[in-house]
N, C-alpha and C. Protein backbone atom coordinates (compact mmCIF):
# COMPACT_ATOMS: atom_id res chain seq x y z
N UNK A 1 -0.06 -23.63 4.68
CA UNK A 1 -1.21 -23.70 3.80
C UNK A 1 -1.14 -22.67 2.68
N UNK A 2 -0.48 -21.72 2.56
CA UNK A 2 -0.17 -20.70 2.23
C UNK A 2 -1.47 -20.07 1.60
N UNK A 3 -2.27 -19.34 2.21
CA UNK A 3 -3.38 -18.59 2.02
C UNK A 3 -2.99 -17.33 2.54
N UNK A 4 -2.26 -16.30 2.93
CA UNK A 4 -1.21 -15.72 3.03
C UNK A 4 -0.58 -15.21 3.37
N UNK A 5 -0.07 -13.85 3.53
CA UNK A 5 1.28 -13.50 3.71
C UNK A 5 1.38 -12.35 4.59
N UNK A 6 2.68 -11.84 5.42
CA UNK A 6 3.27 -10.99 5.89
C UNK A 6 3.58 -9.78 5.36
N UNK A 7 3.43 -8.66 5.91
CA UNK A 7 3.53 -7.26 5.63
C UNK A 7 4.51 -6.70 6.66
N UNK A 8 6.06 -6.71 6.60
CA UNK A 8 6.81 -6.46 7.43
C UNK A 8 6.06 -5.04 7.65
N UNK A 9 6.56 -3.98 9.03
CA UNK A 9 6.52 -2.66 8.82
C UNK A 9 8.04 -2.23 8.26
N UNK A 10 8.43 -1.23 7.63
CA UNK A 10 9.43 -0.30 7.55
C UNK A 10 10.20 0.10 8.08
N UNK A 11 11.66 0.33 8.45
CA UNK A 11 12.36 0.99 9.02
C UNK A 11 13.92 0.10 9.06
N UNK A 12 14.75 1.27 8.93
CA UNK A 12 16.34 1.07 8.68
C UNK A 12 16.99 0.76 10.01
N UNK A 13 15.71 0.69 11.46
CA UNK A 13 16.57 0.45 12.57
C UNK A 13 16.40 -1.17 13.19
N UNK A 14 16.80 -2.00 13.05
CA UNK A 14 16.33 -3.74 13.50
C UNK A 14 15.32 -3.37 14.35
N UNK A 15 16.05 -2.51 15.44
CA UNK A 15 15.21 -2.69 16.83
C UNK A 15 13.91 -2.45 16.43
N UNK A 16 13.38 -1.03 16.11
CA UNK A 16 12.16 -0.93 15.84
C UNK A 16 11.70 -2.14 15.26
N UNK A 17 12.38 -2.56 14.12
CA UNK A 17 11.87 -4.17 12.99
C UNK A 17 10.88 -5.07 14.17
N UNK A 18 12.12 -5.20 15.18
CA UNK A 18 11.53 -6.19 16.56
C UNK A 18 10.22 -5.40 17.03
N UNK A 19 9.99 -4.36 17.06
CA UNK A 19 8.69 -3.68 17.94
C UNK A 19 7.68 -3.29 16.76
N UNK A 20 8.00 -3.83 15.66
CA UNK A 20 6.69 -2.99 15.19
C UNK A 20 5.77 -4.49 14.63
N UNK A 21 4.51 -4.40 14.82
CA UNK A 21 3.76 -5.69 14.23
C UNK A 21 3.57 -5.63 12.69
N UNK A 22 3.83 -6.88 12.51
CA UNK A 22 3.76 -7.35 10.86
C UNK A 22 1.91 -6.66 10.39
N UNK A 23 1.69 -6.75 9.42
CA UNK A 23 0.69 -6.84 8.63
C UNK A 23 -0.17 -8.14 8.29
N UNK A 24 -1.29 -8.72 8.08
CA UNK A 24 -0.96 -9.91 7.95
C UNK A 24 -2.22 -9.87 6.80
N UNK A 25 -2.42 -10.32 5.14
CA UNK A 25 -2.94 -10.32 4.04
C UNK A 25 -3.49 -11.57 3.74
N UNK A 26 -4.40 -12.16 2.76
CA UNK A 26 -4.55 -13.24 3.02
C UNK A 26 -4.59 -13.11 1.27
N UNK A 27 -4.51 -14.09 0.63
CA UNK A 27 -4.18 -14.32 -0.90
C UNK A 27 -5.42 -13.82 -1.71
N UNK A 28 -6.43 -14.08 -1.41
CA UNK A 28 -7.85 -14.07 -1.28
C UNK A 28 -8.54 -13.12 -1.09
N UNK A 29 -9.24 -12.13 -1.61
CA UNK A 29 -10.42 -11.69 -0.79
C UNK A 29 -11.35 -12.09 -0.37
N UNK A 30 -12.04 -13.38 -0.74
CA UNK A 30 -12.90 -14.38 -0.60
C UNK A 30 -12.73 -14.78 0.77
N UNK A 31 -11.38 -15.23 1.15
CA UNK A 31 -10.80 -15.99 2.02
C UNK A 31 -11.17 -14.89 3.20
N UNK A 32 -10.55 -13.79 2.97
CA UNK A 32 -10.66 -12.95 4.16
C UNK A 32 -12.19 -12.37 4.38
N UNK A 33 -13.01 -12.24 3.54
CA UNK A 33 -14.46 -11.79 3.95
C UNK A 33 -14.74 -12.90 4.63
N UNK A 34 -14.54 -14.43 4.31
CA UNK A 34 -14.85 -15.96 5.29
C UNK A 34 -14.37 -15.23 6.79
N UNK A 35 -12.70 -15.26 6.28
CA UNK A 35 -12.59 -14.94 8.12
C UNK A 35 -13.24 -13.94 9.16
N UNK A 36 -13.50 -12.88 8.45
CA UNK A 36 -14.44 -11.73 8.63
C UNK A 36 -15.51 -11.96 9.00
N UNK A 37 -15.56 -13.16 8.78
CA UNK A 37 -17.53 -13.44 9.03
C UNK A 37 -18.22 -12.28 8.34
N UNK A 38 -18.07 -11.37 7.16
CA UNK A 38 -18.71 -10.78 6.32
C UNK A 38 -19.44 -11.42 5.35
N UNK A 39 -20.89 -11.11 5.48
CA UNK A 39 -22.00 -11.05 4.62
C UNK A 39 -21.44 -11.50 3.53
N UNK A 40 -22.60 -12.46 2.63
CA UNK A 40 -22.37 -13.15 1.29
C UNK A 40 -23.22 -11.52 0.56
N UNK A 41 -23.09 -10.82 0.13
CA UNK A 41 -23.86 -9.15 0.14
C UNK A 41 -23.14 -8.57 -0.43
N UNK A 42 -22.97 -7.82 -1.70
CA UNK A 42 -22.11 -6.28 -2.05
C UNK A 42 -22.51 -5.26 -0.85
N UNK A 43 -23.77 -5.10 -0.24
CA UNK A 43 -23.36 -4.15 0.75
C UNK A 43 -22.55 -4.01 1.78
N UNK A 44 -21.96 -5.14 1.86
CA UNK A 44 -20.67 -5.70 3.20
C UNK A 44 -19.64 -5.08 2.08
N UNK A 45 -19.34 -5.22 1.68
CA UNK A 45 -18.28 -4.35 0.36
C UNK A 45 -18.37 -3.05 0.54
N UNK A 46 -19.48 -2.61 -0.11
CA UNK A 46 -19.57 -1.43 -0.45
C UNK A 46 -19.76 -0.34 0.91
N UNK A 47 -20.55 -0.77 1.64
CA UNK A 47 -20.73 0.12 3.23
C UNK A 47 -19.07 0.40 3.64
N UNK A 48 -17.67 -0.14 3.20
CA UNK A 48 -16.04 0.13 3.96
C UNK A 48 -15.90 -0.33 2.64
N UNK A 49 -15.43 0.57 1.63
CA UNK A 49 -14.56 -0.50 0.38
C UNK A 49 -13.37 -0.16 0.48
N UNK A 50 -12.93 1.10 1.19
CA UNK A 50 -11.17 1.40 1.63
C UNK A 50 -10.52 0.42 1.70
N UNK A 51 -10.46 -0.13 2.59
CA UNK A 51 -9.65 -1.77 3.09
C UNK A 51 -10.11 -2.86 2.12
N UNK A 52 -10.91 -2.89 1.55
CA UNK A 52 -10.87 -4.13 0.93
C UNK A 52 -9.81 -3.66 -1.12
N UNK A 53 -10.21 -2.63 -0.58
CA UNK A 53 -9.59 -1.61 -2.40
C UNK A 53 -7.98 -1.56 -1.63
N UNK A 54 -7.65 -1.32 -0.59
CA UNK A 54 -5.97 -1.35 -0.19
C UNK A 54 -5.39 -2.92 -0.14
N UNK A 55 -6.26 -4.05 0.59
CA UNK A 55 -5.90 -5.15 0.20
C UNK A 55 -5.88 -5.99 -1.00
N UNK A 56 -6.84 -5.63 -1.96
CA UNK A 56 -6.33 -6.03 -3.25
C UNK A 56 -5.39 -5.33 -3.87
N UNK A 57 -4.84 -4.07 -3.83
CA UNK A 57 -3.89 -3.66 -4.09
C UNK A 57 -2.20 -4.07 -3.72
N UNK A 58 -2.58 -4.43 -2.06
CA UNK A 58 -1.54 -5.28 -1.51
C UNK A 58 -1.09 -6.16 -2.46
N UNK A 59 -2.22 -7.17 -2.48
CA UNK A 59 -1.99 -8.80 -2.69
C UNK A 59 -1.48 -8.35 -4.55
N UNK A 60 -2.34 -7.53 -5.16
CA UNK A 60 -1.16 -7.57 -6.77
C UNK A 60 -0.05 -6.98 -6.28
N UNK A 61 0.36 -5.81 -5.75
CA UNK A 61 2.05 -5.42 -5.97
C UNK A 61 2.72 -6.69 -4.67
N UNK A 62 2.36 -7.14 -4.21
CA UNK A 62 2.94 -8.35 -3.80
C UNK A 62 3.07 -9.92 -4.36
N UNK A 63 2.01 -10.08 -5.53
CA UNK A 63 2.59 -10.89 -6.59
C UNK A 63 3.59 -10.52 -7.82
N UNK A 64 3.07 -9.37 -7.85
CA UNK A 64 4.51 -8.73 -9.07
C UNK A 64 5.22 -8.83 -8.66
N UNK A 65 6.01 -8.00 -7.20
CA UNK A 65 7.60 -8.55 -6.53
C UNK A 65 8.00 -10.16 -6.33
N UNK A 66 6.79 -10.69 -6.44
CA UNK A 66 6.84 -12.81 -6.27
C UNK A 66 7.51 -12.69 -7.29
N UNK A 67 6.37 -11.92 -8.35
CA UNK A 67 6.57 -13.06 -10.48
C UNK A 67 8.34 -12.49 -10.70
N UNK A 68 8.38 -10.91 -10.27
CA UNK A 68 9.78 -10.42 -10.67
C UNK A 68 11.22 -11.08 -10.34
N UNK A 69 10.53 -11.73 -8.83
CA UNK A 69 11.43 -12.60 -7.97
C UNK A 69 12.70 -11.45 -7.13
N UNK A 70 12.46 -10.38 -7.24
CA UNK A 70 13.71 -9.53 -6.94
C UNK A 70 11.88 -8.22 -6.18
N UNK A 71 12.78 -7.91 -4.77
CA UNK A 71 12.28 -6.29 -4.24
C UNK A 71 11.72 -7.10 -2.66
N UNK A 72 11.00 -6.23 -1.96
CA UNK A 72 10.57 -6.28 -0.73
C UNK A 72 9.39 -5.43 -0.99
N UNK A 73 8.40 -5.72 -0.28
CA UNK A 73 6.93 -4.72 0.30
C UNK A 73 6.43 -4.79 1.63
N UNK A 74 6.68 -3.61 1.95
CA UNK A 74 6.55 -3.08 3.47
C UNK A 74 5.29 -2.12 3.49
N UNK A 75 5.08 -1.88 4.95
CA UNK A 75 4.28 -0.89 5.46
C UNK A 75 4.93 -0.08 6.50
N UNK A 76 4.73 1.27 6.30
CA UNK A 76 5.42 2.36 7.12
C UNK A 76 4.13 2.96 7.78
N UNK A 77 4.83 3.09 9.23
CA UNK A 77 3.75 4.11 10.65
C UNK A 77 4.94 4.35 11.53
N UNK A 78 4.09 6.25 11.59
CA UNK A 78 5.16 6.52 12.77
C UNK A 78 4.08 6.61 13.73
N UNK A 79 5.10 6.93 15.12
CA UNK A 79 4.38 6.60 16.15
C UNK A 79 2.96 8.51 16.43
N UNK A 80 3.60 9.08 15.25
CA UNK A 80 2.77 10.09 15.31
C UNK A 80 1.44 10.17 14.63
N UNK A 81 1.45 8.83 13.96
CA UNK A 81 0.23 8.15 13.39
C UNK A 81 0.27 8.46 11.42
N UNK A 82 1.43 8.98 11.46
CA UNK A 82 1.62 8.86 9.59
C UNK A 82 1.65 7.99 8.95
N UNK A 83 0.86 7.50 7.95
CA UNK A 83 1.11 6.12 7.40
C UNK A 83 0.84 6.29 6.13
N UNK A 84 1.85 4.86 5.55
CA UNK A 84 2.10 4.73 3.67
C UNK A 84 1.77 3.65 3.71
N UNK A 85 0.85 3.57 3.24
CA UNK A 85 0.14 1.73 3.06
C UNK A 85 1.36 1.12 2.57
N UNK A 86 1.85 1.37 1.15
CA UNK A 86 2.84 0.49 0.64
C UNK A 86 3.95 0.85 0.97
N UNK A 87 5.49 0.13 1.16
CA UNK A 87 6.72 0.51 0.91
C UNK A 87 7.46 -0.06 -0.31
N UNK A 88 7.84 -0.32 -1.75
CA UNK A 88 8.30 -1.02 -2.82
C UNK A 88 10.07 -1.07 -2.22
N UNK A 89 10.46 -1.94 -1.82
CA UNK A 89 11.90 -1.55 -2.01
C UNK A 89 12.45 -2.59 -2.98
N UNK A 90 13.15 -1.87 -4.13
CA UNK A 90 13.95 -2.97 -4.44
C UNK A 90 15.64 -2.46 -4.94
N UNK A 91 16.55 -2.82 -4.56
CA UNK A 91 17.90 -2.78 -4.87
C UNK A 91 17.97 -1.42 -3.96
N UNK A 92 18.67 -0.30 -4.48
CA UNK A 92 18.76 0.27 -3.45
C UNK A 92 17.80 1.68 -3.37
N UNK A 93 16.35 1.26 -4.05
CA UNK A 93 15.47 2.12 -4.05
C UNK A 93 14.46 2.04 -3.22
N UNK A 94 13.05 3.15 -2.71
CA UNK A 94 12.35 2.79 -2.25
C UNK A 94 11.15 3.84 -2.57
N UNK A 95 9.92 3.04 -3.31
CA UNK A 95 8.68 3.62 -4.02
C UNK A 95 7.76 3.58 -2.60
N UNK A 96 6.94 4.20 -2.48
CA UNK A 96 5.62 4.58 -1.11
C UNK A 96 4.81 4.52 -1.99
N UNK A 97 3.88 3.91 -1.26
CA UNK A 97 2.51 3.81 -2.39
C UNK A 97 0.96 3.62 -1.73
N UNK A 98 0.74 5.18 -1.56
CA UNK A 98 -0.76 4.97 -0.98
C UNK A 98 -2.03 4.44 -1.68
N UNK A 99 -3.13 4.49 -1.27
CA UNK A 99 -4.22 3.75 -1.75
C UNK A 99 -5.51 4.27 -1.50
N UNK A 100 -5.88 5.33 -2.39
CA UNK A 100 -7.16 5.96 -1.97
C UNK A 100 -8.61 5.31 -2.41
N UNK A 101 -9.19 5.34 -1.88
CA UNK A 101 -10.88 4.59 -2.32
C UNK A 101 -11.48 6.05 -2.75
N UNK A 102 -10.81 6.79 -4.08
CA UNK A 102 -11.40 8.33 -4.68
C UNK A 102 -11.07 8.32 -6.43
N UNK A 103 -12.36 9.33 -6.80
CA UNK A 103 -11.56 9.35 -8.04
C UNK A 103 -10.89 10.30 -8.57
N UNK A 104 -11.04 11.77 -7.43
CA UNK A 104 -10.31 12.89 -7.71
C UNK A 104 -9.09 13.00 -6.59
N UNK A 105 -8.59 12.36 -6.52
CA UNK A 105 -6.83 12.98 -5.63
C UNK A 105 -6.62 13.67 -5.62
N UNK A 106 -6.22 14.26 -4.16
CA UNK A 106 -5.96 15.67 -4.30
C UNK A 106 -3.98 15.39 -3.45
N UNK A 107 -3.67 16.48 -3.11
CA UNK A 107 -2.69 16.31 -2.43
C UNK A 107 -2.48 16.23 -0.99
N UNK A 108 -3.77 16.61 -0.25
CA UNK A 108 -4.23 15.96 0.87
C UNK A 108 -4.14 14.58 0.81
N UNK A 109 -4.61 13.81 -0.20
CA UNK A 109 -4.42 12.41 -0.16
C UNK A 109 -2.66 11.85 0.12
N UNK A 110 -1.89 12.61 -0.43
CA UNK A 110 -0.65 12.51 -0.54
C UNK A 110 0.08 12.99 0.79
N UNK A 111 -0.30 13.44 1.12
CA UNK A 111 0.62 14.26 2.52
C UNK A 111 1.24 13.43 3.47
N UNK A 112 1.14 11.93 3.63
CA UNK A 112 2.39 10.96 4.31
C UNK A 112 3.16 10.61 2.92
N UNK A 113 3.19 10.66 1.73
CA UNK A 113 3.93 10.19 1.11
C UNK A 113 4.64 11.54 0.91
N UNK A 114 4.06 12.36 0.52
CA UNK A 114 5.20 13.65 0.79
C UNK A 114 6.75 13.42 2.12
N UNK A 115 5.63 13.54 3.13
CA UNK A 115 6.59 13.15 4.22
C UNK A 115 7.27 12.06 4.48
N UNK A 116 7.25 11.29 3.67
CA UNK A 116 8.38 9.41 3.62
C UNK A 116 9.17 10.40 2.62
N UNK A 117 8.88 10.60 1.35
CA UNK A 117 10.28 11.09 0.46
C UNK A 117 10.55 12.29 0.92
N UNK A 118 10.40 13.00 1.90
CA UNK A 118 11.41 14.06 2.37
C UNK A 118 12.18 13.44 3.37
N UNK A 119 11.64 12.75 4.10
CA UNK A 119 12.63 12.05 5.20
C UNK A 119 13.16 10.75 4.27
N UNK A 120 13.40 10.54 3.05
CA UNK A 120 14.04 9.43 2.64
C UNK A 120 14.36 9.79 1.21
N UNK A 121 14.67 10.80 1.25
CA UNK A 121 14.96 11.84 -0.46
C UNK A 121 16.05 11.10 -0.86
N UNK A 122 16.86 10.21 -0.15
CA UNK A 122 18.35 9.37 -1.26
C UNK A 122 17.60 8.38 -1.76
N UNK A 123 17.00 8.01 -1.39
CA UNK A 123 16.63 6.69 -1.79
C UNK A 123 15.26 6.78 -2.46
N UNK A 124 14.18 7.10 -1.96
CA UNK A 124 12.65 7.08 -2.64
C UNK A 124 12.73 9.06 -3.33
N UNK A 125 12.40 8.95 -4.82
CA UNK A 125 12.25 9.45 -5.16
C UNK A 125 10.91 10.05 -6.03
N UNK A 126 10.31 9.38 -5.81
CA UNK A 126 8.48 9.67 -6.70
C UNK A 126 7.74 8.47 -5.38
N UNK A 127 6.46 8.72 -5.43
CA UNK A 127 5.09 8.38 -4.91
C UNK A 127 4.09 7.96 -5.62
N UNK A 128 3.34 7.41 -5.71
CA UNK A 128 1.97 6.93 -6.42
C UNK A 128 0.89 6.80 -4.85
N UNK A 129 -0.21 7.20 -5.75
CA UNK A 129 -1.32 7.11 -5.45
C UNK A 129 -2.11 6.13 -6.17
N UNK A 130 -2.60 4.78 -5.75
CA UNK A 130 -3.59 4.08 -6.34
C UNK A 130 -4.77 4.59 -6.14
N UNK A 131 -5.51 4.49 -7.02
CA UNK A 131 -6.73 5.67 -6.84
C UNK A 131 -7.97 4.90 -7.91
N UNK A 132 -9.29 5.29 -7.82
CA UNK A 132 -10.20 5.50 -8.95
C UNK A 132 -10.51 6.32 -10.15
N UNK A 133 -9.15 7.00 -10.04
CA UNK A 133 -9.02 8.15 -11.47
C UNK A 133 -9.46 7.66 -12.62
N UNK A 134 -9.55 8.39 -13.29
CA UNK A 134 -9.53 7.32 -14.99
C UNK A 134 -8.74 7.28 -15.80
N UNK A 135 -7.47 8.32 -15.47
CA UNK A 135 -6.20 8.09 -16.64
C UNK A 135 -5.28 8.70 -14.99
N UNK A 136 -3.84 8.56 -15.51
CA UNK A 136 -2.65 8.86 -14.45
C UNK A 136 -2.95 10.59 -14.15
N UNK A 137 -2.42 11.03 -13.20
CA UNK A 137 -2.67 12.35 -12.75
C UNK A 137 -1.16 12.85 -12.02
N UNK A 138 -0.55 13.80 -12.65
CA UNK A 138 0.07 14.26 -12.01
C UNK A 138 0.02 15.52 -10.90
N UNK A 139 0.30 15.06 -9.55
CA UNK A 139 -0.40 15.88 -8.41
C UNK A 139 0.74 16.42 -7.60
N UNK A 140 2.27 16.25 -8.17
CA UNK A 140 3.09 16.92 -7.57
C UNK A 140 4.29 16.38 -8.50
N UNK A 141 5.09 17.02 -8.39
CA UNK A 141 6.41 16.68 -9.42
C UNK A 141 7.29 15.08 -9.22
N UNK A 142 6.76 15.00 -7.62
CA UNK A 142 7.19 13.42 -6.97
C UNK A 142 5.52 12.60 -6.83
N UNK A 143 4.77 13.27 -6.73
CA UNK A 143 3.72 12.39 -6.65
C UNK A 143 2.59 12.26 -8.20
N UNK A 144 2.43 11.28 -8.31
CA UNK A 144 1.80 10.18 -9.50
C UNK A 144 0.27 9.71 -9.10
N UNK A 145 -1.00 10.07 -9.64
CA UNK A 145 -1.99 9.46 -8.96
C UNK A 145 -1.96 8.31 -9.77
N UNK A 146 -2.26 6.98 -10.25
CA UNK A 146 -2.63 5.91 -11.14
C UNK A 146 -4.15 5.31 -10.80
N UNK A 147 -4.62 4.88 -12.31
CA UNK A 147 -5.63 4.45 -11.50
C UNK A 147 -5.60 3.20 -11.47
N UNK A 148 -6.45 2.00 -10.89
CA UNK A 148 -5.99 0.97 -10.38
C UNK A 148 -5.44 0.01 -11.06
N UNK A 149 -6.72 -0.13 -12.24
CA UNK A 149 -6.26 -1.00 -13.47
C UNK A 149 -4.53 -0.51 -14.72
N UNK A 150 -4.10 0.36 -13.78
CA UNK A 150 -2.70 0.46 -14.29
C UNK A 150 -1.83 -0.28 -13.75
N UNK A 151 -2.12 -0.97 -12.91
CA UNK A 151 -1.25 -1.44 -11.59
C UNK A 151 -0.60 -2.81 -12.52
């Protein structure tokens, strides 16, 4: 039906590939507040807008890698509970890309993406933060805040 799509998790080892559960997005936000059985209401929005501000973020950098036709988008968790909403890989690079529901970023916000490009410094070299800023913010020499409508 294709209403939508898979969010592999991350990682360079198959096995884990096999143990870790997909993500699963739906094309729609519409679609998914239906499945949600969430309120026809902005306060069903607005009371959690985190997740609904990380899944529209999903669903565009997962049509740009469609329109580009070239890359992969993943999600990274360790079992110590660190997590990078996004993974960008394409060719032999790999961008992390968190997703804050803020408009001042700090580097607290950043602190699993710190830790993906130190444990993956050949390959991912800068971070973004999707954020509510109002112009780009630089919050570390590898990390980038953007705000959404840059995306």
């Amino acid at each position: 039906m294709f209403i939508a799509f898979r969010l592999p998790a991350f990682s360079r080892s198959q096995r884990k590939n096999l143990l870790s559960t997909d993500r699963f997005f739906f094309f729609d936000l519409g679609v998914r507040h239906a499945a949600a059985e969430a309120p026809l209401e902005m306060a069903a929005v607005l009371g959690n807008p985190g997740p609904v501000f990380e899944q529209w973020v999903g669903i565009e950098l997962w049509k740009r890698l469609k329109y580009l036709g070239a890359g992969r988008l993943h999600y990274f968790r360790t079992k110590g509970g660190a997590e990078v909403d996004f993974i960008i890989e394409r060719q032999s690079s790999l961008t992390p890309v968190e997703v804050k529901w803020t408009e001042k970023p700090t580097m607290h916000d950043a602190r699993h993406l710190m830790g993906f490009l130190d444990e993956h410094a050949r390959q991912a070299k800068q971070g973004f933060i999707v954020c509510r800023c109002r112009h780009p913010l630089r919050l570390h020499d590898k990390i980038m805040a953007l705000p959404w409508f840059c995306l």
